[in-house]
N, C-alpha and C. Protein backbone atom coordinates (compact mmCIF):
# COMPACT_ATOMS: atom_id res chain seq x y z
N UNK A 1 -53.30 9.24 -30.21
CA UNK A 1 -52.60 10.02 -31.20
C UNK A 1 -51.27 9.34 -31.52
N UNK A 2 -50.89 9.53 -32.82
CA UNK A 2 -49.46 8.76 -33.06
C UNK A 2 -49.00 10.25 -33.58
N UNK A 3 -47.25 10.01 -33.26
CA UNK A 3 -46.53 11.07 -33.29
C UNK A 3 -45.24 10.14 -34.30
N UNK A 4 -45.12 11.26 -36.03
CA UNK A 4 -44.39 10.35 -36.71
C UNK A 4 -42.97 10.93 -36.59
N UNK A 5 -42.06 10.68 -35.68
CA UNK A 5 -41.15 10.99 -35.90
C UNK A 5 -40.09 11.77 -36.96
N UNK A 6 -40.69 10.52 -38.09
CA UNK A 6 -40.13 11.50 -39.64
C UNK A 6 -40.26 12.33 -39.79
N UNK A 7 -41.51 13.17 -39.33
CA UNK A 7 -41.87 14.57 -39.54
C UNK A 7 -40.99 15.58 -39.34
N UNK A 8 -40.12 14.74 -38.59
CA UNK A 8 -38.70 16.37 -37.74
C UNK A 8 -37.67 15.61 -38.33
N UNK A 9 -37.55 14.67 -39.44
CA UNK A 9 -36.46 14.88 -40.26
C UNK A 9 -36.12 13.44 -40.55
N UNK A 10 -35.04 12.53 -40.98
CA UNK A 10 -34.29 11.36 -40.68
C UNK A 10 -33.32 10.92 -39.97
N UNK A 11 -32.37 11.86 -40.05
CA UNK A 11 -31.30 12.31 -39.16
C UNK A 11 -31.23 13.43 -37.84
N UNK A 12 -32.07 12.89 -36.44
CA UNK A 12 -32.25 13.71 -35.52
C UNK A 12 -31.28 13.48 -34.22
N UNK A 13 -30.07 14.62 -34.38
CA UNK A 13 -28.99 14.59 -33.36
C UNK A 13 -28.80 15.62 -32.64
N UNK A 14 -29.28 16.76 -32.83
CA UNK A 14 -28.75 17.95 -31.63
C UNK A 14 -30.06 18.12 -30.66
N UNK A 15 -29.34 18.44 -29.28
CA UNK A 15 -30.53 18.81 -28.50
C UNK A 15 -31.16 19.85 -28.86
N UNK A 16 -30.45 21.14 -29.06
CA UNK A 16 -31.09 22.34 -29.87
C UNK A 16 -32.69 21.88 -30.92
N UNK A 17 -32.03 20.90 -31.88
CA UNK A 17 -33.13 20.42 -32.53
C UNK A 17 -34.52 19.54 -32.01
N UNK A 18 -33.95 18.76 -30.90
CA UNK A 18 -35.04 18.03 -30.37
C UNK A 18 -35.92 19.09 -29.50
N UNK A 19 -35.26 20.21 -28.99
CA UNK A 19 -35.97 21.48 -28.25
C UNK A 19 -37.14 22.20 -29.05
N UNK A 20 -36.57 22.26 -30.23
CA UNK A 20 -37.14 22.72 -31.27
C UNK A 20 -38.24 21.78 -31.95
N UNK A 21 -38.24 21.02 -32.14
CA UNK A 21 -38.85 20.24 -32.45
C UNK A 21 -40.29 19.87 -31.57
N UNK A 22 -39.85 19.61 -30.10
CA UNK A 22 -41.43 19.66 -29.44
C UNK A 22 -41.90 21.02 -29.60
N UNK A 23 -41.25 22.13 -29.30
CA UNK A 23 -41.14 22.96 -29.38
C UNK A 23 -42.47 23.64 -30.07
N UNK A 24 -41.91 23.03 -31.38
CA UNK A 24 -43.52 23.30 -32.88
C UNK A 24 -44.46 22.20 -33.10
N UNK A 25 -44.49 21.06 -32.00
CA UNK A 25 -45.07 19.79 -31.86
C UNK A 25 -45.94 20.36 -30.53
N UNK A 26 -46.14 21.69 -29.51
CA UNK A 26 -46.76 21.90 -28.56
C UNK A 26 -48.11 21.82 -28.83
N UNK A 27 -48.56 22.85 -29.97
CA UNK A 27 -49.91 23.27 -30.44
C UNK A 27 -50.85 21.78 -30.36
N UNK A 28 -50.03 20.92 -30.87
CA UNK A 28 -51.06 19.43 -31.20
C UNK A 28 -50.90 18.53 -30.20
N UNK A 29 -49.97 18.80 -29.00
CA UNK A 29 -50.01 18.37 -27.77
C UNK A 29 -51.10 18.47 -27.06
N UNK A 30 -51.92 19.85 -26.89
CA UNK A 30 -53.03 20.47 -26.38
C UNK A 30 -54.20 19.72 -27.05
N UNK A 31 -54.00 19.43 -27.72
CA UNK A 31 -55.17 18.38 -29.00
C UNK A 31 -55.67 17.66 -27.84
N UNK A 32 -54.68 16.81 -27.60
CA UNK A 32 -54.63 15.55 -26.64
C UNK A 32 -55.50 15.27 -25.37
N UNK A 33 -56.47 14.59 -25.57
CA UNK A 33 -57.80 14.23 -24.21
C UNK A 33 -56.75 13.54 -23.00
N UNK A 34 -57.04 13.99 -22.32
CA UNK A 34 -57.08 13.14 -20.92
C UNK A 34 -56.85 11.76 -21.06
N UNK A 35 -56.31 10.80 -20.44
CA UNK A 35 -56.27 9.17 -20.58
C UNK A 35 -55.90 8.82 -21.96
N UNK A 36 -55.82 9.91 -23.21
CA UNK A 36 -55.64 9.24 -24.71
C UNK A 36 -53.92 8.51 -24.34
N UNK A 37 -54.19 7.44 -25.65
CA UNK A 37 -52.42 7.49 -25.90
C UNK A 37 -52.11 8.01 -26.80
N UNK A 38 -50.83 8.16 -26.27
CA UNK A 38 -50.00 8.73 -27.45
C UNK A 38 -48.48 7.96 -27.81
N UNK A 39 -48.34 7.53 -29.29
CA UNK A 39 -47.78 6.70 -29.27
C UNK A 39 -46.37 7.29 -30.78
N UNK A 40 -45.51 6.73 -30.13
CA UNK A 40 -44.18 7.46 -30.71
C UNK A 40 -43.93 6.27 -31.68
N UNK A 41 -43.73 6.80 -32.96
CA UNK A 41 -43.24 6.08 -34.37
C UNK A 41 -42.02 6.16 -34.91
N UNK A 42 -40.77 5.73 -34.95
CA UNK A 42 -39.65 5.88 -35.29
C UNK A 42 -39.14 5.40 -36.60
N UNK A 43 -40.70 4.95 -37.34
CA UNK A 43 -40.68 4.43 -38.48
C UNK A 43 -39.57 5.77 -39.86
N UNK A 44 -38.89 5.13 -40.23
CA UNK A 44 -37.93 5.70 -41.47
C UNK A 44 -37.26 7.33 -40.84
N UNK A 45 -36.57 6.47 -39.56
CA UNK A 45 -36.11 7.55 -38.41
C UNK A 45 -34.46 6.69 -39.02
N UNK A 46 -33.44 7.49 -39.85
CA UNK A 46 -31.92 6.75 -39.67
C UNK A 46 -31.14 6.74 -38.39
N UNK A 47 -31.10 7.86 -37.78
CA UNK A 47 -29.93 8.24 -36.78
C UNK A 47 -30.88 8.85 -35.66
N UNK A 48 -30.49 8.59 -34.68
CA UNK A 48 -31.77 9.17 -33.22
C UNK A 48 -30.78 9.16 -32.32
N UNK A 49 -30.23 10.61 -32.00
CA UNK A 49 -29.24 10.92 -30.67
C UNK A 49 -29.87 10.97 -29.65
N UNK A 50 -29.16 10.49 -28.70
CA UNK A 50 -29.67 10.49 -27.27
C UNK A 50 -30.38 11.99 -26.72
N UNK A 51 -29.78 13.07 -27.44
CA UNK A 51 -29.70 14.61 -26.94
C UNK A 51 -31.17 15.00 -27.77
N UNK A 52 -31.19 14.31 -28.74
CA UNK A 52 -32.79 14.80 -29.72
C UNK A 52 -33.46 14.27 -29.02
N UNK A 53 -33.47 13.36 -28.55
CA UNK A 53 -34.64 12.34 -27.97
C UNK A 53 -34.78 12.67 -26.56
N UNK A 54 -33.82 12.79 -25.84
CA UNK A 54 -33.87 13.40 -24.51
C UNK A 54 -34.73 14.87 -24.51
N UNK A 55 -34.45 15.98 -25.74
CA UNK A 55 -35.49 16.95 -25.55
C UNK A 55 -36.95 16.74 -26.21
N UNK A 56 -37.34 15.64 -26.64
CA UNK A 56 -38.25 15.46 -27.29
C UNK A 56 -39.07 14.37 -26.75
N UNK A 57 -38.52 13.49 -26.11
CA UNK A 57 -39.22 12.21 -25.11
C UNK A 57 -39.55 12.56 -23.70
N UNK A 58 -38.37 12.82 -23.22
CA UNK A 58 -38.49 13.52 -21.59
C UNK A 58 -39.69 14.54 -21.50
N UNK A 59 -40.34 15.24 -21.92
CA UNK A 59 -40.82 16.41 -21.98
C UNK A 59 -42.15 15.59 -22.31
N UNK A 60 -42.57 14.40 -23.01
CA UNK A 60 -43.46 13.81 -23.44
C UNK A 60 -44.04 12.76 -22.69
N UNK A 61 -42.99 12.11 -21.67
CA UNK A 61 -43.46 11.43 -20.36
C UNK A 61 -43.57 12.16 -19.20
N UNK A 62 -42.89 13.33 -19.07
CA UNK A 62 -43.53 13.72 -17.94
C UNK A 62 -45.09 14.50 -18.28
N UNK A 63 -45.36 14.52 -19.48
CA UNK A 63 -46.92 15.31 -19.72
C UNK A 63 -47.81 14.06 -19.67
N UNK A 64 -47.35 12.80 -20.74
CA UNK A 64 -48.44 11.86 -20.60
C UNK A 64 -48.20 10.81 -19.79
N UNK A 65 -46.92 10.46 -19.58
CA UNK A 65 -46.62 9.10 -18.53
C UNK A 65 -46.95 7.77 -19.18
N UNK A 66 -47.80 7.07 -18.26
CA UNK A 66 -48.09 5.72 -18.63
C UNK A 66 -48.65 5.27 -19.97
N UNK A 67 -49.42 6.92 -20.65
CA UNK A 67 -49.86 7.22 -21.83
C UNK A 67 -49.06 7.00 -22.82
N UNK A 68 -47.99 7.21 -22.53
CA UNK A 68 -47.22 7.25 -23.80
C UNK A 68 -46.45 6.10 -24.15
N UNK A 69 -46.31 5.86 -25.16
CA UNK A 69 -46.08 4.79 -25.50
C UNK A 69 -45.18 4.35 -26.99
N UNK A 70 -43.91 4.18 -27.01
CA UNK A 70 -42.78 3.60 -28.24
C UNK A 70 -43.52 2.69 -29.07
N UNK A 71 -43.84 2.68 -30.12
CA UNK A 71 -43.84 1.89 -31.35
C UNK A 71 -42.33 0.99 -31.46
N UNK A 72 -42.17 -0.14 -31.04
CA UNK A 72 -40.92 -0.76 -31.40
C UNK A 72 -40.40 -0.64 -32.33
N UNK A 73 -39.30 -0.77 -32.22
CA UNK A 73 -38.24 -0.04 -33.59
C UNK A 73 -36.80 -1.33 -33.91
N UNK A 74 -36.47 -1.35 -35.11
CA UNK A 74 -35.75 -2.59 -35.59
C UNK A 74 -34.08 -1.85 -35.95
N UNK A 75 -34.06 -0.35 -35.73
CA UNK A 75 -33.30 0.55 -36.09
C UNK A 75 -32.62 0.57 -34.83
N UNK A 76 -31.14 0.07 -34.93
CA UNK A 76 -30.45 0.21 -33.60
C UNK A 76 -30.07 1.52 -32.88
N UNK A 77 -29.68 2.66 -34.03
CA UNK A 77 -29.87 3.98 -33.33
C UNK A 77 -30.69 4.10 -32.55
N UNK A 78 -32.04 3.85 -33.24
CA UNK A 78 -32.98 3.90 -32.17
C UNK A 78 -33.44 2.90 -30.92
N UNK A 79 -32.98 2.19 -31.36
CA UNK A 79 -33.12 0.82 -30.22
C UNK A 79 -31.77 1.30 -28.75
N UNK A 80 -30.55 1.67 -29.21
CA UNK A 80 -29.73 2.17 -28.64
C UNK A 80 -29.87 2.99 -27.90
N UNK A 81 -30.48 4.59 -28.20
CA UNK A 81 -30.76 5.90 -27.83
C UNK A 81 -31.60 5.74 -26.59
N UNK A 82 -32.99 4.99 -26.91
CA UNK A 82 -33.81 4.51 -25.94
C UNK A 82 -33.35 4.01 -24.58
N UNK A 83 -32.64 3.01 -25.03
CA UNK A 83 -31.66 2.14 -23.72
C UNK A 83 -31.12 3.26 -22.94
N UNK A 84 -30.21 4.07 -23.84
CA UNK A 84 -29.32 5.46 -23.08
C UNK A 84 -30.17 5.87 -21.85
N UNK A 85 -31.02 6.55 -22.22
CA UNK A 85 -31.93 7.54 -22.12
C UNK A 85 -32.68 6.70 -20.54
N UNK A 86 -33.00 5.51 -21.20
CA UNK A 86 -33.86 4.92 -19.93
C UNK A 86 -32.99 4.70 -18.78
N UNK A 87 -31.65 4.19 -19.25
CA UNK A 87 -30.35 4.35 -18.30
C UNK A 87 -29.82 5.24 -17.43
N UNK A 88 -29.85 6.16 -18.34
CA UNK A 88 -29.62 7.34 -17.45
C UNK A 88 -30.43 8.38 -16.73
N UNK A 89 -31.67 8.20 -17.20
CA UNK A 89 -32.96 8.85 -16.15
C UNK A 89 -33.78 7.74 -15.28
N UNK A 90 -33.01 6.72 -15.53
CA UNK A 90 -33.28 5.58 -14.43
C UNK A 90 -35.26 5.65 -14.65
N UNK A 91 -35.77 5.47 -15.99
CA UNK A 91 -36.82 5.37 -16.11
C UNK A 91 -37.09 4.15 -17.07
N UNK A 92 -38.58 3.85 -17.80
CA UNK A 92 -38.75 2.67 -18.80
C UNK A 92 -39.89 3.27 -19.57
N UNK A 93 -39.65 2.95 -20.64
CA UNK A 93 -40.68 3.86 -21.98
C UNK A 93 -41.94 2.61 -21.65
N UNK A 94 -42.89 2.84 -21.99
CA UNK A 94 -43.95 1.91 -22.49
C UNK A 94 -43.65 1.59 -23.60
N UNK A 95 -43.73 0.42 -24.38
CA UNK A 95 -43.71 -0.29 -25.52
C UNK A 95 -45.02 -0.52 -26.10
N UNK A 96 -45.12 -0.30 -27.25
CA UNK A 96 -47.06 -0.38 -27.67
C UNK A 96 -46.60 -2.12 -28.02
N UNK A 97 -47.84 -2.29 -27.72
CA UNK A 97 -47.82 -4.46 -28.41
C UNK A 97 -49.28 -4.28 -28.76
N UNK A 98 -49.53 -3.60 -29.55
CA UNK A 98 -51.23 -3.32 -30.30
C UNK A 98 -52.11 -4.52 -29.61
């Protein structure tokens, strides 16, 4: 499954919003088989706060783990946020390389 980021907006900065956001992203979570991947798109994503992404990523590796998997991104917000995030939960995203 690919998950398009854009869908929850261009500009994604409050945690409130990233809460919200998996939040109404649960229903199609349950979709999801066993062993599938699932792979995160940050395509025509401008701004990606650490606090959106923290309630919206965190919550998405601990359900799929090794499953899940970043679409590389050329957008330093987002290239940035990622780094944060992996920094400070002392973890590492999977990177898709198709």
């Amino acid at each position: 499954m690919r998950i398009e980021i854009k869908k929850f907006g261009n500009v994604l900065v409050s945690r409130q919003a990233g809460r919200e956001a998996f939040a109404a992203f649960l229903p199609t979570l349950k979709t999801i088989k066993k062993g599938e991947s699932v792979l995160v798109d940050f395509s025509s994503v401008s701004v990606l706060s650490p606090s959106w992404a923290d309630e919206f990523l965190t919550p998405l590796l601990d359900r799929f783990g090794h499953n899940l998997k970043l679409i590389p991104s050329e957008n330093s917000s987002v290239k940035l946020t990622i780094q944060t995030i992996e920094e400070i939960l002392k973890i590492n995203f999977q990177i898709w390389d198709h």
